[in-house]
Protein backbone atom coordinates (compact mmCIF):
# COMPACT_ATOMS: atom_id res chain seq x y z
CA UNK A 1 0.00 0.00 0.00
CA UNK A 2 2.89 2.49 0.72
CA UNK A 3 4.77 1.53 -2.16
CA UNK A 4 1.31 1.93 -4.29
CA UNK A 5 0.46 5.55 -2.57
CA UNK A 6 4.12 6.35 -3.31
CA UNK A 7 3.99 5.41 -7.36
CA UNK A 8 0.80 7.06 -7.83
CA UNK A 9 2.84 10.80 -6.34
CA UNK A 10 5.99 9.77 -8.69
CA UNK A 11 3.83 9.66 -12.06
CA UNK A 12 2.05 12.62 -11.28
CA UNK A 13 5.69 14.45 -10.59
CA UNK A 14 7.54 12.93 -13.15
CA UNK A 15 4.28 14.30 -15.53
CA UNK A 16 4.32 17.81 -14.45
CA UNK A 17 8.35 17.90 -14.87
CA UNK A 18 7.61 16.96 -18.43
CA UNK A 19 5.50 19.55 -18.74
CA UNK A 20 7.25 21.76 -17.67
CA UNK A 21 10.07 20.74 -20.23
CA UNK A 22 7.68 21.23 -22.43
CA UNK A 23 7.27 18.17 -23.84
CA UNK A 24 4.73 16.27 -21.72
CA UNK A 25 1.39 14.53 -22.19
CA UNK A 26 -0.53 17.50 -23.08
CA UNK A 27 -1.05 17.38 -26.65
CA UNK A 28 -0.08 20.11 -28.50
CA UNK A 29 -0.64 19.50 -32.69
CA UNK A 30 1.20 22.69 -33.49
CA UNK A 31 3.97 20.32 -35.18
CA UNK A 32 6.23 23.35 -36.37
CA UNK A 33 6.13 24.78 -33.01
CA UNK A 34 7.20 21.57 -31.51
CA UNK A 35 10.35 21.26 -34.05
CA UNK A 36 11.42 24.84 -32.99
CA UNK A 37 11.14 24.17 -29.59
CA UNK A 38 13.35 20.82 -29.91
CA UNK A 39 15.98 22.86 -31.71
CA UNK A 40 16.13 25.55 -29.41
CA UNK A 41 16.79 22.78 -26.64
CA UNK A 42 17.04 19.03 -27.52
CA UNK A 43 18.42 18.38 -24.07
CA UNK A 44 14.86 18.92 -22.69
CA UNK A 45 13.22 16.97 -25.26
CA UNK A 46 15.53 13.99 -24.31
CA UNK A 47 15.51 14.06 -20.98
CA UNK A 48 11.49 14.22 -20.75
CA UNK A 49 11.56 11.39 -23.14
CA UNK A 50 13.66 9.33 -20.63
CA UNK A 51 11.01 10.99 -17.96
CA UNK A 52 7.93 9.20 -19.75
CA UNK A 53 9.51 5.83 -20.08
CA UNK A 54 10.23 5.86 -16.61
CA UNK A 55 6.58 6.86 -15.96
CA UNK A 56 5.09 4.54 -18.17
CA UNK A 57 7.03 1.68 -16.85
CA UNK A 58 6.01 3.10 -12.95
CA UNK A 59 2.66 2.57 -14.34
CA UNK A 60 2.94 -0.98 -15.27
CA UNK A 61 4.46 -1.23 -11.30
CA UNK A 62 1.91 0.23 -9.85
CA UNK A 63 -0.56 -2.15 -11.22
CA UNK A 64 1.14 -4.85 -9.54
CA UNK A 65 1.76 -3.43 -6.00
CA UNK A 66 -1.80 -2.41 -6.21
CA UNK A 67 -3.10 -6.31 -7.08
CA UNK A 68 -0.63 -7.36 -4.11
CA UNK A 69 -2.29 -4.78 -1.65
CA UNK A 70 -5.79 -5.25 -2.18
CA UNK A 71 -6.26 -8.66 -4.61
CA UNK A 72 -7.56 -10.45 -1.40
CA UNK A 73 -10.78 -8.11 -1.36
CA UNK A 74 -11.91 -9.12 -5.26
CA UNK A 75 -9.82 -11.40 -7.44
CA UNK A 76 -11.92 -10.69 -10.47
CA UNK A 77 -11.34 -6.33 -9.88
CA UNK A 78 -7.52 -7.09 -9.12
CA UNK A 79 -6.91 -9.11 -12.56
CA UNK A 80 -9.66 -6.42 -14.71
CA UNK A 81 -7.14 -3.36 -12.83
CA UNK A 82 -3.67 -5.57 -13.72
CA UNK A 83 -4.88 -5.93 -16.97
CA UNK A 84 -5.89 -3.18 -17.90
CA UNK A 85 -2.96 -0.97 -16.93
CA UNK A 86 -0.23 -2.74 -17.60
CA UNK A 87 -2.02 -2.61 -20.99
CA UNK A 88 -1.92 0.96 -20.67
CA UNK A 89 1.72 0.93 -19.62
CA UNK A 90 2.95 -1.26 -22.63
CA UNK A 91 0.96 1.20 -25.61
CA UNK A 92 2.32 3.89 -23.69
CA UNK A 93 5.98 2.68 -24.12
CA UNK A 94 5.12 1.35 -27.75
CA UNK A 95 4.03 4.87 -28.90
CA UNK A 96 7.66 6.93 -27.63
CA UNK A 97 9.10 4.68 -30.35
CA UNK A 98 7.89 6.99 -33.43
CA UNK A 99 7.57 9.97 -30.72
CA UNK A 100 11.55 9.99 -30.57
CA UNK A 101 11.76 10.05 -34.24
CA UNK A 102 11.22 14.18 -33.74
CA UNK A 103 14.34 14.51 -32.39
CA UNK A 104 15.66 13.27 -36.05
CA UNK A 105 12.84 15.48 -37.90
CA UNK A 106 13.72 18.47 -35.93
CA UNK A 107 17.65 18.26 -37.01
CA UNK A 108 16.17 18.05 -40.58
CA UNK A 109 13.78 20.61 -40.08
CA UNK A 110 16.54 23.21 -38.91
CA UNK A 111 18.86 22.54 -41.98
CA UNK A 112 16.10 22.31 -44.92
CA UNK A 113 14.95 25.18 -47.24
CA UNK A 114 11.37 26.20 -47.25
CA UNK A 115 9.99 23.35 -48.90
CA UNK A 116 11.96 21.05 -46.98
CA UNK A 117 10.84 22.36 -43.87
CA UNK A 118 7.28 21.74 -44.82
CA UNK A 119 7.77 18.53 -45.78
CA UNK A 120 9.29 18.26 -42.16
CA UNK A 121 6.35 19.49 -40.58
CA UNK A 122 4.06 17.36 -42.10
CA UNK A 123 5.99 14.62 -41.33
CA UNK A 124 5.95 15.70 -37.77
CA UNK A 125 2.57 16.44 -37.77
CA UNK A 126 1.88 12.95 -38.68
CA UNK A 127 4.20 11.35 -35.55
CA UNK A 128 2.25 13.77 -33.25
CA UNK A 129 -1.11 12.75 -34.31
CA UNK A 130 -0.59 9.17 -34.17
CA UNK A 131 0.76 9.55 -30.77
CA UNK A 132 -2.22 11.92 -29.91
CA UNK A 133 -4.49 9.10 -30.96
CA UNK A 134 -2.68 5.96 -29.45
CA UNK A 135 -2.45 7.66 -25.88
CA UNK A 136 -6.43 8.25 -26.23
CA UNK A 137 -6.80 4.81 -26.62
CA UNK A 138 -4.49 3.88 -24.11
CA UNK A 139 -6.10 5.93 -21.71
CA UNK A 140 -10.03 4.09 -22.23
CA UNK A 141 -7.46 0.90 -20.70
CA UNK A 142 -6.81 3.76 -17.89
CA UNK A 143 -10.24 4.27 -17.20
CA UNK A 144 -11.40 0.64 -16.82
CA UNK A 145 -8.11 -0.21 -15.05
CA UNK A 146 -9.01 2.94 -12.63
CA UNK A 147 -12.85 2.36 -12.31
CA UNK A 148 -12.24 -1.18 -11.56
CA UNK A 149 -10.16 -0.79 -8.24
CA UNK A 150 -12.24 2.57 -7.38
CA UNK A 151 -14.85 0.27 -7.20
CA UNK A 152 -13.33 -1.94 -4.86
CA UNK A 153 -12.62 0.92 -2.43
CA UNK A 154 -16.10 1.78 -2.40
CA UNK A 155 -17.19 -2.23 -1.65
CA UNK A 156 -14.56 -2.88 0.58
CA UNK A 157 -13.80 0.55 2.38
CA UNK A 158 -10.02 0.31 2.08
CA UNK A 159 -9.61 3.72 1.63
CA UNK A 160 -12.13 6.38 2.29
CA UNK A 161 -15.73 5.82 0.40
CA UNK A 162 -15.78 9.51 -0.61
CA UNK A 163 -11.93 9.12 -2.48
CA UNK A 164 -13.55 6.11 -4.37
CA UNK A 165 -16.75 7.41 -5.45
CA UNK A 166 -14.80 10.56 -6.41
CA UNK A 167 -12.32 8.13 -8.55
CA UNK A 168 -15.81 6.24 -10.04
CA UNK A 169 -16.77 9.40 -11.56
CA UNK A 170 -13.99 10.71 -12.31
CA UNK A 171 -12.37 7.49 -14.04
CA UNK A 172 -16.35 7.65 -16.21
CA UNK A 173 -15.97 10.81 -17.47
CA UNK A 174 -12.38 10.64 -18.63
CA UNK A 175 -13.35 7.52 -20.55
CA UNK A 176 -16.19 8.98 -22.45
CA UNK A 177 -13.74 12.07 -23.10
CA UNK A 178 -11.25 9.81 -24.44
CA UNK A 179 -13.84 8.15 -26.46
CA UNK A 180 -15.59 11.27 -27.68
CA UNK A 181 -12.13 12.08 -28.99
CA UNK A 182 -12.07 9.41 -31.68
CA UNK A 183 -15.19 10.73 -33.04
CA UNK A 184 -14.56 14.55 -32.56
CA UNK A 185 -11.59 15.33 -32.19
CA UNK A 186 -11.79 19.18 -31.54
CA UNK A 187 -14.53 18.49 -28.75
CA UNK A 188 -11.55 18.09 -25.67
CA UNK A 189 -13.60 19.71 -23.26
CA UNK A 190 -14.68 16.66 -21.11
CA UNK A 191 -11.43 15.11 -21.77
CA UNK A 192 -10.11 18.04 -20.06
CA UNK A 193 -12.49 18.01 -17.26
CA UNK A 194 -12.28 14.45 -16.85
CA UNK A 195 -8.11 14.74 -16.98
CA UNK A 196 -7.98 17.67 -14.24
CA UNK A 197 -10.34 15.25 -11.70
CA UNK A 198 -8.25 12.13 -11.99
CA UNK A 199 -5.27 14.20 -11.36
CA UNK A 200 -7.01 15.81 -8.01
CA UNK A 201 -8.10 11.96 -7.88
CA UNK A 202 -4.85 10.52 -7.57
CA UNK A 203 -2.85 13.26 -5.75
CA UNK A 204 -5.60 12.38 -2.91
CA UNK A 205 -5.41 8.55 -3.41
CA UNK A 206 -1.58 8.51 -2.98
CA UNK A 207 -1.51 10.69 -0.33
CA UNK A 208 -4.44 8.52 1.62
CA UNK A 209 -2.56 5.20 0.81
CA UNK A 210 0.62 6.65 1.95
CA UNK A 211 -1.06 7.75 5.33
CA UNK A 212 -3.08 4.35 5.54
CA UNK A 213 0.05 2.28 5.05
CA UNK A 214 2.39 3.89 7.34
CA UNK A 215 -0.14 4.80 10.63
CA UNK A 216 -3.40 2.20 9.71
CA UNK A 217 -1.14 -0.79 9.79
């Protein structure tokens, strides 16, 4: 349970440093702005690429310390929770593969002529996009991995009913956002709401299973 309440803090830090870099999870389609930004500092490009493997591989962690903490209450929720974000975890490290082929497309973008440069930024604009879509997709596995073990909190009472009922909603809506996405794209509003109440979610839940695994036990 500590180690869990710990992991969920780390991702959320290890996000917010990447987007602070400038080159974290918020998606940003603007491909030549990306390739200037790259240029005018690779180093931060790299190192928040080394940032979200480390993240997404803390994710696929965290889904086991959580099974071994709470498995005991529901089988069934622990496996659907495993599952499903260690699912999440292993798209997530698929997509950096083409996502670290900016790096490359920026150096090409600084050293072509006009029309190279375009070609550059379309090229970009495609890697971007695909991410863009791939991490929405990862992220329905985030919501049924999420809803699952809210729901066992709310059952079971391991953690504070209010935390999981707040987690049940929020884990709903930022499904249907990410959903809603593959159908309209430019309609990010509840996949905004939903993104900003699992973060408030999980800043609460790690905090809680911190305090509940150091005093409670």
């Amino acid at each position: 349970m500590i180690i869990s309440g710990f992991l969920f803090l780390l991702i959320i830090v290890l996000l917010m440093v990447c987007d602070k870099l400038g080159h974290g999870v918020l998606f940003d389609l603007d491909s030549e702005a990306k390739l200037q930004r790259i240029n005018k500092d690779p180093k931060k490009f790299q190192i928040s690429f080394v940032l979200l493997l480390t993240e997404h591989i803390i994710i696929i962690t965290l889904a086991v310390m959580l099974f071994i903490a709470f498995y005991q209450y529901n089988l069934i929720l622990a496996i659907v929770w495993t599952i499903s974000r260690i699912t999440e975890g292993l798209i997530n490290l698929y997509i950096e593969k083409d996502y670290w082929r900016l790096l490359k497309i920026a150096k090409q973008y600084s050293v072509s002529s006009d029309a190279g440069k375009k070609a550059q930024i379309e090229l970009g604009h495609t890697v971007l996009k695909t991410k863009y879509s791939r991490f929405a997709f990862a992220q329905l596995f985030f919501s049924i991995g999420t809803l699952a073990y809210c729901i066992l909190f709310v059952t079971y009472g391991v953690v504070p009913v209010l935390i999981g009922w707040f987690g049940i909603v929020a884990s709903i809506i930022y499904g249907f956002g990410n959903g809603l996405i593959f159908v309209k794209p430019n309609i990010k509003a509840l996949w905004n709401l939903g993104g900003l109440m699992i973060l408030i979610f999980e800043l609460i839940l790690g905090v809680s299973l911190l305090y509940l695994g150091i005093f409670m036990t």
